[in-house]
N, C-alpha and C. Protein backbone atom coordinates (compact mmCIF):
# COMPACT_ATOMS: atom_id res chain seq x y z
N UNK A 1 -6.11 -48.06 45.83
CA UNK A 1 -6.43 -49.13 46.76
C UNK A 1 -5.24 -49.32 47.69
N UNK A 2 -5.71 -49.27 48.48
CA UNK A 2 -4.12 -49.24 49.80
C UNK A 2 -3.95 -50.91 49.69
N UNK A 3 -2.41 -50.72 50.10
CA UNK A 3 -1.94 -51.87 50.37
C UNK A 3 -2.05 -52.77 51.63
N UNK A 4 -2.46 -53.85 51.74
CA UNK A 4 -2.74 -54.60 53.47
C UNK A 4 -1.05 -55.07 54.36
N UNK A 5 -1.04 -54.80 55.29
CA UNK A 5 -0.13 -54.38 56.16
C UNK A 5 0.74 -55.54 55.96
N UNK A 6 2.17 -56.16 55.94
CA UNK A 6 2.54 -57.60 55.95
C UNK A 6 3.51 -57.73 57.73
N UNK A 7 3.36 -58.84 57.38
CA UNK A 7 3.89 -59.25 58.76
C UNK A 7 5.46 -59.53 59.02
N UNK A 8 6.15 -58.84 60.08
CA UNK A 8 7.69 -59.14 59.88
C UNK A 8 7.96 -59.36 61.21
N UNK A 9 9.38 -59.89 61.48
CA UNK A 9 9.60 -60.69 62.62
C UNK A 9 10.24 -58.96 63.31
N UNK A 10 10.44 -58.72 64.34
CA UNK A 10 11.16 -57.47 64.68
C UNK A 10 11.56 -57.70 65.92
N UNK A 11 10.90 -58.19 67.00
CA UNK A 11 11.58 -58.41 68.25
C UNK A 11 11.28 -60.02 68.60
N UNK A 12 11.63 -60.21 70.08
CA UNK A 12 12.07 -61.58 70.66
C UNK A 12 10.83 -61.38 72.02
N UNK A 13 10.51 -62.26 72.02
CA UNK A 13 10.08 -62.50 73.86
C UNK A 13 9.98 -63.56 74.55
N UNK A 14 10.76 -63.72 75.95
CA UNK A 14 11.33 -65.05 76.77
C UNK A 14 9.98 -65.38 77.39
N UNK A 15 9.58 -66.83 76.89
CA UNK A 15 8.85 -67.34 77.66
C UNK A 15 9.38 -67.94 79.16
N UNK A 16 8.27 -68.81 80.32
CA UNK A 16 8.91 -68.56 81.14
C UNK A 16 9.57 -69.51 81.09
N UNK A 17 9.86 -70.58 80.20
CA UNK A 17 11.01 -71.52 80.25
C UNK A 17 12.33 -71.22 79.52
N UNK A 18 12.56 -69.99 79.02
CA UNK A 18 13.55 -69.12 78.28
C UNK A 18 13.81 -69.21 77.14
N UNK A 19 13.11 -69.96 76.63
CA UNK A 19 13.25 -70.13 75.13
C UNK A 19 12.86 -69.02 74.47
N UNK A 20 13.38 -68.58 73.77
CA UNK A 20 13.25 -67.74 72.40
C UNK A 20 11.98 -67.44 71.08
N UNK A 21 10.91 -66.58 71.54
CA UNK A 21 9.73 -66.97 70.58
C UNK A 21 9.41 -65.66 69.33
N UNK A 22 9.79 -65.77 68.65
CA UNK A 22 9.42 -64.09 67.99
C UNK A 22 8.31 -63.68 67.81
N UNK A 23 7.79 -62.80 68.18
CA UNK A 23 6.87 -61.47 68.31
C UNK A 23 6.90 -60.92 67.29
N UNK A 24 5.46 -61.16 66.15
CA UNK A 24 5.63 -60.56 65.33
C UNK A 24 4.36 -59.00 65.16
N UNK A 25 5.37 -58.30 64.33
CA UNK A 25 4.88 -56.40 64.06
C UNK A 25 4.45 -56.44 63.09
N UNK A 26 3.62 -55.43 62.99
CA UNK A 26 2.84 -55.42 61.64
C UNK A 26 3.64 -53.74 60.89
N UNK A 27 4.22 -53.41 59.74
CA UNK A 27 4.30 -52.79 58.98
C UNK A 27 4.13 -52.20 57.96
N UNK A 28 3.65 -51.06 57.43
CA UNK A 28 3.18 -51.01 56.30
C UNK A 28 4.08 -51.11 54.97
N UNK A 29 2.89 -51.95 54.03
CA UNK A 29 4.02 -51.78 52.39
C UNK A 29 4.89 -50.74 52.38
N UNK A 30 5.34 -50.84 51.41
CA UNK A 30 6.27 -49.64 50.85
C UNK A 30 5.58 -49.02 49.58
N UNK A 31 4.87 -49.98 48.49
CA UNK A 31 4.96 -49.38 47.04
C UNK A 31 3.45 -50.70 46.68
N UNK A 32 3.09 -50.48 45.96
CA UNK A 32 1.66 -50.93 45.27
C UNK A 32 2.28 -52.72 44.93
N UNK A 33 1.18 -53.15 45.78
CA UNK A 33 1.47 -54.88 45.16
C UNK A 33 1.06 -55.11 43.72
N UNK A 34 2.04 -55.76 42.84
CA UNK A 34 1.73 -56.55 41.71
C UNK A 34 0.58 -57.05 41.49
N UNK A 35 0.37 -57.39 40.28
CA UNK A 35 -0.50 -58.72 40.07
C UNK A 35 0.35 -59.76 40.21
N UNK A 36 -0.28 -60.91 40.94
CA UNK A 36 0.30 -62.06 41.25
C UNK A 36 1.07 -62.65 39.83
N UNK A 37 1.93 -63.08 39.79
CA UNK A 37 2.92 -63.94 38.96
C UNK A 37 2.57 -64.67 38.51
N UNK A 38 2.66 -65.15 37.05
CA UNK A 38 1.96 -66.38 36.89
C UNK A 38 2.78 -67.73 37.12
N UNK A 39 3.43 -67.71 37.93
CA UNK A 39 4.19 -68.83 38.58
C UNK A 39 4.15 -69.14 39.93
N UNK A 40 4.67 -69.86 40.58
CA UNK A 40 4.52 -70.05 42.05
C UNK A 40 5.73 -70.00 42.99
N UNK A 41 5.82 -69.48 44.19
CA UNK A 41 6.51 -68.78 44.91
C UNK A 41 7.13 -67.77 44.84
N UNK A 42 6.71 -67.11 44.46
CA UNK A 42 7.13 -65.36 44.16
C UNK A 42 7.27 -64.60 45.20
N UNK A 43 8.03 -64.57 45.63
CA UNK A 43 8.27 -63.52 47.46
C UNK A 43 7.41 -61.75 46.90
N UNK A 44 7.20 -61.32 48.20
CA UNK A 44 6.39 -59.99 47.99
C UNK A 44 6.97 -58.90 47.29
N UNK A 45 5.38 -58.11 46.03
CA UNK A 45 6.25 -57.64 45.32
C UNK A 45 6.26 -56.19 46.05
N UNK A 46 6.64 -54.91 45.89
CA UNK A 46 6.57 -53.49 46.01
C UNK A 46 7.78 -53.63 46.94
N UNK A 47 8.46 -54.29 46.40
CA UNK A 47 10.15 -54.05 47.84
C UNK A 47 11.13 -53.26 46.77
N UNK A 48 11.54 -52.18 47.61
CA UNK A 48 12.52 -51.49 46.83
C UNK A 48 13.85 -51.87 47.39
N UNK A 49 14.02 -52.69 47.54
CA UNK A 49 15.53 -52.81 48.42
C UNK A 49 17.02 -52.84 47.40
N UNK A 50 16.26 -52.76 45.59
CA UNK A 50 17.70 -52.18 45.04
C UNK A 50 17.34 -51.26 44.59
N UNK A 51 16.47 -50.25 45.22
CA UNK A 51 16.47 -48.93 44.58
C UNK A 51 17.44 -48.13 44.23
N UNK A 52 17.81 -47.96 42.85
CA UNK A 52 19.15 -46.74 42.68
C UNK A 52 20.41 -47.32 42.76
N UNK A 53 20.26 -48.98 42.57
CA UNK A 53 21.05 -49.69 42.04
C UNK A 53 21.06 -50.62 40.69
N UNK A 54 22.19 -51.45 40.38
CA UNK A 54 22.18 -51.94 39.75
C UNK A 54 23.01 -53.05 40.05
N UNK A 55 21.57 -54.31 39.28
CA UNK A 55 21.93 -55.44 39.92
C UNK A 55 22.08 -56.87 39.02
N UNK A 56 22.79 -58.33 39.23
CA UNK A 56 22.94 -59.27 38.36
C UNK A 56 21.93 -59.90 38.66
N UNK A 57 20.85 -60.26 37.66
CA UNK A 57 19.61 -60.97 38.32
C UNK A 57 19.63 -62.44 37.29
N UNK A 58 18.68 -62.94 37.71
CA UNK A 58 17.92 -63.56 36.76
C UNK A 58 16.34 -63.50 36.92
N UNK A 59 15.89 -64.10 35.71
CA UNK A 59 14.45 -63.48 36.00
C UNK A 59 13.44 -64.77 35.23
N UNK A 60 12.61 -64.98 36.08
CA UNK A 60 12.14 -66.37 35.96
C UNK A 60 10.70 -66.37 35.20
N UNK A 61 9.65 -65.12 35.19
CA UNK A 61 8.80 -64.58 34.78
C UNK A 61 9.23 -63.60 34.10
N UNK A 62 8.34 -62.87 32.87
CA UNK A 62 8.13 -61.72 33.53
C UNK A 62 6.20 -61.41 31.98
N UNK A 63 5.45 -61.13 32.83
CA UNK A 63 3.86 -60.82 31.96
C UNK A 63 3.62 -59.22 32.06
N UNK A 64 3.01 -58.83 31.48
CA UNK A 64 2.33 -57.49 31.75
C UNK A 64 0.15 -57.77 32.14
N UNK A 65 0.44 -56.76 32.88
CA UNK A 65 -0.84 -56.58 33.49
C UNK A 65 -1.35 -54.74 34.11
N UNK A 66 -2.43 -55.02 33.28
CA UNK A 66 -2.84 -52.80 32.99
C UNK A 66 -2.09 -52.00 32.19
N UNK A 67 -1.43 -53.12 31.17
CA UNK A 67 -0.23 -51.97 30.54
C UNK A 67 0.88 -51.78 31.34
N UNK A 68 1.29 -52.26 32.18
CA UNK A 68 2.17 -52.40 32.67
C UNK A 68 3.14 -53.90 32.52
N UNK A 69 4.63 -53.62 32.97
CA UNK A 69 5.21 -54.88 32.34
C UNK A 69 5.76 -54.58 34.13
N UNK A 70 5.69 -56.45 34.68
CA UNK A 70 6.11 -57.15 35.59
C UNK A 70 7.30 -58.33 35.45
N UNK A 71 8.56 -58.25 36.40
CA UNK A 71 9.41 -59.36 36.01
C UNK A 71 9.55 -60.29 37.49
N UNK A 72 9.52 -60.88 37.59
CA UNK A 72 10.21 -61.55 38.92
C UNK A 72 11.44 -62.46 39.02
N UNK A 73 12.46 -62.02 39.39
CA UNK A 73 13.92 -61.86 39.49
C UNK A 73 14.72 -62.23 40.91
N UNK A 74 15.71 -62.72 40.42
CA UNK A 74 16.79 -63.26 42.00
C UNK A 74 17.86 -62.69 41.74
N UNK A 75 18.81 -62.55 42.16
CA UNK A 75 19.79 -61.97 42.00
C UNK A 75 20.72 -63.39 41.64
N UNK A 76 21.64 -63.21 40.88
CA UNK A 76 22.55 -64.39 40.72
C UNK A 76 24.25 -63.78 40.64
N UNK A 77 24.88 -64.48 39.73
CA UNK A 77 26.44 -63.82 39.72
C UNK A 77 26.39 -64.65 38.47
N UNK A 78 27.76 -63.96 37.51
CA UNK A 78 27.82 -64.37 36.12
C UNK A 78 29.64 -64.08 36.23
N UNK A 79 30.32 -64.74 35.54
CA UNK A 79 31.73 -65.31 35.35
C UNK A 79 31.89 -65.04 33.61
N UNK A 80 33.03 -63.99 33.58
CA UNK A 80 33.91 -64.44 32.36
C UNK A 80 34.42 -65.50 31.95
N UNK A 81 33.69 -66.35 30.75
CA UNK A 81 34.12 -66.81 30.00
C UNK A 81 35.37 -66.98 28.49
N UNK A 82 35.45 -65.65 28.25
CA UNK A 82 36.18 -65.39 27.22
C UNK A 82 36.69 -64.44 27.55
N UNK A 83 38.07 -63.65 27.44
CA UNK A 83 38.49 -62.11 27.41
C UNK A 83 38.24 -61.30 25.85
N UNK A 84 37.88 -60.50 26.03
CA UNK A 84 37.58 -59.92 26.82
C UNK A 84 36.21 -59.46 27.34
N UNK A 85 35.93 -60.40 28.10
CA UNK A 85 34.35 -60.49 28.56
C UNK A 85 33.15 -60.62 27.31
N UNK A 86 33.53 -61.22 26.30
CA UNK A 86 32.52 -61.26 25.25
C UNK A 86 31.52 -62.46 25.55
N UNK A 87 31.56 -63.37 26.54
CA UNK A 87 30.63 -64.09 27.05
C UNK A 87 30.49 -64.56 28.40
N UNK A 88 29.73 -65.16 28.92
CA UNK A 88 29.21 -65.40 30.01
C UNK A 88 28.67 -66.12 30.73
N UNK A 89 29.38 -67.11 32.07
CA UNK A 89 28.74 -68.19 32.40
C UNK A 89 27.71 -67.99 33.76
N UNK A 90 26.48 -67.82 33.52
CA UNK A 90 25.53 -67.55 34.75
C UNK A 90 25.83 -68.44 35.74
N UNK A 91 26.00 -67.58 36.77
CA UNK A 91 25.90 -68.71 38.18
C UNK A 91 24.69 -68.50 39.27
N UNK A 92 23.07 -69.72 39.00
CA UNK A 92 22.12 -69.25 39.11
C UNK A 92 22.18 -68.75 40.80
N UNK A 93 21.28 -67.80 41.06
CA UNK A 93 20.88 -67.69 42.60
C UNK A 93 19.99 -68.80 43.54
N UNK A 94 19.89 -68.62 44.57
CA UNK A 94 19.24 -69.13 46.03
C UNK A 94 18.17 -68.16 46.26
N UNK A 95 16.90 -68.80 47.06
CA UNK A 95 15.72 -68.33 47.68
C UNK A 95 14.66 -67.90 46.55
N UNK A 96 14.16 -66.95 47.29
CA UNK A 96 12.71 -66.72 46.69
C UNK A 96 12.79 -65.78 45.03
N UNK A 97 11.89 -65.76 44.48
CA UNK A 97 11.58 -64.68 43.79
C UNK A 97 11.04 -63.63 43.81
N UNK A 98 11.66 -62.19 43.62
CA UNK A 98 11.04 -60.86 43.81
C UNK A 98 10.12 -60.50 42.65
N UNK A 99 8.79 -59.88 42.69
CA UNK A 99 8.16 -59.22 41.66
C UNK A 99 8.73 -57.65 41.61
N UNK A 100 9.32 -56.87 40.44
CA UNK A 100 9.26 -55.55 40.42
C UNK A 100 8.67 -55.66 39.17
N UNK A 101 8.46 -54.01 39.13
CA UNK A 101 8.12 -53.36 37.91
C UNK A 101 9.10 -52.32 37.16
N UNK A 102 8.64 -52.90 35.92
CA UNK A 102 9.47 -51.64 34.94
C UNK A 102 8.96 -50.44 35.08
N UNK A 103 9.93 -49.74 34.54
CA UNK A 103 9.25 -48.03 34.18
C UNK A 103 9.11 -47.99 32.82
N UNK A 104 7.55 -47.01 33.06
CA UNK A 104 7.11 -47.30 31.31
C UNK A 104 7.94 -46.86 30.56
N UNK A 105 9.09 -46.08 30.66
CA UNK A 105 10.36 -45.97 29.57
C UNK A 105 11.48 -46.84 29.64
N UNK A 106 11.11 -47.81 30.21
CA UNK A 106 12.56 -48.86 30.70
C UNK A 106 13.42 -48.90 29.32
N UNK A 107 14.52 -49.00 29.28
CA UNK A 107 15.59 -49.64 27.91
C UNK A 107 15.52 -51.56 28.23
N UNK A 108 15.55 -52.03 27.06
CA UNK A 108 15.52 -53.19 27.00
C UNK A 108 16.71 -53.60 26.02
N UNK A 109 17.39 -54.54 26.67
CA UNK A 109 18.36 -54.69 25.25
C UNK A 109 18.56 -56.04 25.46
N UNK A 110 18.61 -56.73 24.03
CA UNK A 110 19.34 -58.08 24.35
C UNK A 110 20.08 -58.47 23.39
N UNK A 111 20.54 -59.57 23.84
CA UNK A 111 21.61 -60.40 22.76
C UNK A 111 21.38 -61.65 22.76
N UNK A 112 21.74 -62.85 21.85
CA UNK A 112 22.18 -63.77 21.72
C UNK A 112 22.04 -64.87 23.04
N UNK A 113 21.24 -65.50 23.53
CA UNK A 113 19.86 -66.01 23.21
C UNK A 113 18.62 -65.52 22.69
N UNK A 114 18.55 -64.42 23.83
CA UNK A 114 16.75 -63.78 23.59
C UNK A 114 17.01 -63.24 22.36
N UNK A 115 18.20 -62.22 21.96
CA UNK A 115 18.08 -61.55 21.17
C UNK A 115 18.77 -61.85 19.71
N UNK A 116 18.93 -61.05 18.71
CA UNK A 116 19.10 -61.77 17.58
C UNK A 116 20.50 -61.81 17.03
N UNK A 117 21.13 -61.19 17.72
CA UNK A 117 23.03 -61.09 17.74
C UNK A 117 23.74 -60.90 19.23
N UNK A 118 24.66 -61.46 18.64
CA UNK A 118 25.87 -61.40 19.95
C UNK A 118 25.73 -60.24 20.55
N UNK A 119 25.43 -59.00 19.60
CA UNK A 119 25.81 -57.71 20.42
C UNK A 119 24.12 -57.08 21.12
N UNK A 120 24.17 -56.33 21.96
CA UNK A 120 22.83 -56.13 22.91
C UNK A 120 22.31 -55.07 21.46
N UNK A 121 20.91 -55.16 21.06
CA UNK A 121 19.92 -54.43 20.36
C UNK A 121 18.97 -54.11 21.15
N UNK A 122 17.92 -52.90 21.05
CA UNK A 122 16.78 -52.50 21.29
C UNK A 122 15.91 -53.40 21.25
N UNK A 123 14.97 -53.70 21.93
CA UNK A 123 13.62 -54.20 21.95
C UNK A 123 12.43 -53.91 22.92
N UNK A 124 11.38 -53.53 22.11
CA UNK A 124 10.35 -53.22 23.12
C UNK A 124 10.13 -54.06 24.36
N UNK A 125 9.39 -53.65 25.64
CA UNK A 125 9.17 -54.51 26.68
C UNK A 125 8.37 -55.87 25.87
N UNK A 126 7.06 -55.59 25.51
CA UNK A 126 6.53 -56.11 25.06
C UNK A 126 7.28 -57.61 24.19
N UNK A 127 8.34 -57.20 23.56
CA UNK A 127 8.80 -58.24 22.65
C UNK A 127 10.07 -59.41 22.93
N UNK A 128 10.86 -58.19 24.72
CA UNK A 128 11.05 -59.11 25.76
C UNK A 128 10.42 -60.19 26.49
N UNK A 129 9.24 -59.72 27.14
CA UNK A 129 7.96 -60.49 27.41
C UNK A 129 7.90 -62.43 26.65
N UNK A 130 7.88 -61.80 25.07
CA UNK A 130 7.25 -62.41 24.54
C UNK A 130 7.97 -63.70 24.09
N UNK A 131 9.65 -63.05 24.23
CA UNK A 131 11.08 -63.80 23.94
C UNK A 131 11.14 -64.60 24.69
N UNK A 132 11.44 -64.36 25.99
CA UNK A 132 11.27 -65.20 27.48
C UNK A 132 9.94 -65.93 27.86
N UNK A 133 9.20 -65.99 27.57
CA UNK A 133 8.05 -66.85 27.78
C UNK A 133 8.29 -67.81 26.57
N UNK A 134 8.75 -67.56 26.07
CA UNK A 134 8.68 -68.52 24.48
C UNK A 134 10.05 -69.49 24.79
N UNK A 135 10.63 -69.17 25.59
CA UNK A 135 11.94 -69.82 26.28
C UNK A 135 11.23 -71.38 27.18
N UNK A 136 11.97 -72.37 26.68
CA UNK A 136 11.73 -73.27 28.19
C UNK A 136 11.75 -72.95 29.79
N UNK A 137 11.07 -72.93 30.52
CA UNK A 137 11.58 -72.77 32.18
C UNK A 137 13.03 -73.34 32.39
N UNK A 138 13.57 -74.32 32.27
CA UNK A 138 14.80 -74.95 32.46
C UNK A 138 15.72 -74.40 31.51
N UNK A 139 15.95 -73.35 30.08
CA UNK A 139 16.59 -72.96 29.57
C UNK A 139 16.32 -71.49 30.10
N UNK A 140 15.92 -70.93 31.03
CA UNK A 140 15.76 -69.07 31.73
C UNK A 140 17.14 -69.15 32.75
N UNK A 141 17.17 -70.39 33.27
CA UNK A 141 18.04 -70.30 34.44
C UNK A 141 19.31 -69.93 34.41
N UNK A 142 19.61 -70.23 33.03
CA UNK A 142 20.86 -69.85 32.38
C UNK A 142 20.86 -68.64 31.91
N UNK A 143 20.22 -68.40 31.88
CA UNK A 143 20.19 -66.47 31.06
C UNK A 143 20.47 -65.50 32.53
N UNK A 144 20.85 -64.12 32.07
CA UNK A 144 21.27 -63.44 33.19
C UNK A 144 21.32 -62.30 32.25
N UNK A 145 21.18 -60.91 33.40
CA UNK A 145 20.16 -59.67 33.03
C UNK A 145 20.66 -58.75 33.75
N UNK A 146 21.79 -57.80 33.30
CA UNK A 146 22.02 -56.59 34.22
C UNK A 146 20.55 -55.42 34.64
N UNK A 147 20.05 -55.16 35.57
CA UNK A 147 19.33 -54.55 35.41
C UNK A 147 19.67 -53.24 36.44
N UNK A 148 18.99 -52.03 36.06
CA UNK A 148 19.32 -50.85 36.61
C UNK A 148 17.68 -50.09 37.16
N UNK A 149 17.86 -49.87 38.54
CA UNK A 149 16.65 -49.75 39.13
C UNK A 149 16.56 -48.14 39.85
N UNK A 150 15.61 -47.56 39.43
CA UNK A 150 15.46 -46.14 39.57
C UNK A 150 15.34 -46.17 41.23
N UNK A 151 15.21 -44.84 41.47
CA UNK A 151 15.17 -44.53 43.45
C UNK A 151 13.81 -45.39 44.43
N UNK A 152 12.89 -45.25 42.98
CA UNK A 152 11.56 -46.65 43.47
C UNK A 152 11.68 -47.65 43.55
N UNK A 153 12.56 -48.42 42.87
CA UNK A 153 13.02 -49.65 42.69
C UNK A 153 12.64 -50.41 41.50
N UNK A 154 12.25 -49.53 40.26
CA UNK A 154 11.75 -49.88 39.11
C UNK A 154 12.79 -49.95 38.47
N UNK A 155 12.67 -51.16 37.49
CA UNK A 155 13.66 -51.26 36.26
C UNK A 155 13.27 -50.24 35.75
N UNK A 156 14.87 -49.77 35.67
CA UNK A 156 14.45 -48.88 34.43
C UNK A 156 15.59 -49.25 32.88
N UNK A 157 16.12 -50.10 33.18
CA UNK A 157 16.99 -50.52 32.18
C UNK A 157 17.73 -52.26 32.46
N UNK A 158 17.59 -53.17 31.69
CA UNK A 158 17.30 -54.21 30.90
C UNK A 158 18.30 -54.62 30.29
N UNK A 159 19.91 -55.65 30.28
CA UNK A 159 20.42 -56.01 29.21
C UNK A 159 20.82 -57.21 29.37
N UNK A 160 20.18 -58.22 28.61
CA UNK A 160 20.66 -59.81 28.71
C UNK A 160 22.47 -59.48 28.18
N UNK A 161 22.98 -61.02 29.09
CA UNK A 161 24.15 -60.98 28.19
C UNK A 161 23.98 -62.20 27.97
N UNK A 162 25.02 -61.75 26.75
CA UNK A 162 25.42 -63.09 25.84
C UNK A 162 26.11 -64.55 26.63
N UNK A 163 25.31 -65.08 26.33
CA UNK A 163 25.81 -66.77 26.69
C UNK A 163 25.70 -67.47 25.42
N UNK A 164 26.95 -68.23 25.16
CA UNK A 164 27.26 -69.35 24.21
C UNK A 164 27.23 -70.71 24.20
């Protein structure tokens, strides 16, 4: 099913009193839209803009839908607390929320909230999912998530850190 075209600002045009009005272009997606989020304001998903990076997020959702696992994520910044870096004070982000997708081999690891020790362990997507939803909304904001995103822009790797 193709994706429907979204709308972006790209150029300017002077009316005749000179003011400044933007002209907007139509572009095509990049990558297959999500299923909608089950939360509200979720900025558009199929953006690869950290493709083949790796980034400090936080992540405010995340459900699966077709067998597939969905997160929607901001980028934030996180501060040493202890030397040598054995914990971590999240410093939440600004603006919208992005939807990506994992890759069905993503690594998942966590620690101490989600997970069951200080140090990062294995866990299926599925049992991430299930950790973080089981979390308060007002206790996620504090959590923070290195994540590593293939050339598509899919997670492909997952590691809460430890906060105390």
């Amino acid at each position: 099913m193709p994706t429907p075209p979204t709308a972006t600002v790209s150029a300017t045009t002077k009316t005749p009193s000179t003011s400044t009005v933007p002209t907007p272009t139509t572009t095509p997606s990049t990558a297959t839209t999500a299923p909608a989020a089950p939360g509200e304001g979720t900025a558009p998903a199929g953006t690869t803009r950290w493709a083949g990076t790796k980034q400090f997020m936080q992540i405010r959702e995340g459900w699966t839908s077709g067998g597939r696992t969905y997160l929607s994520v901001r980028t934030a910044r996180k501060v040493a607390v202890t030397a040598p870096h054995e914990a971590w004070l999240i410093i939440p982000g600004e603006g919208p929320y992005t939807t990506v997708l994992m890759a069905a081999d993503a690594r998942v690891l966590l620690s101490v909230p989600l997970g069951d020790d200080s140090l990062a362990q294995p866990y299926s997507q599925t049992e991430f999912v299930n950790r973080l939803t089981a979390e308060p909304s007002a206790s996620r904001s504090r959590l923070g998530y290195d994540l590593s995103f293939d050339g598509k822009g899919r997670v492909t790797r997952l590691q809460s850190l430890y906060t105390s």
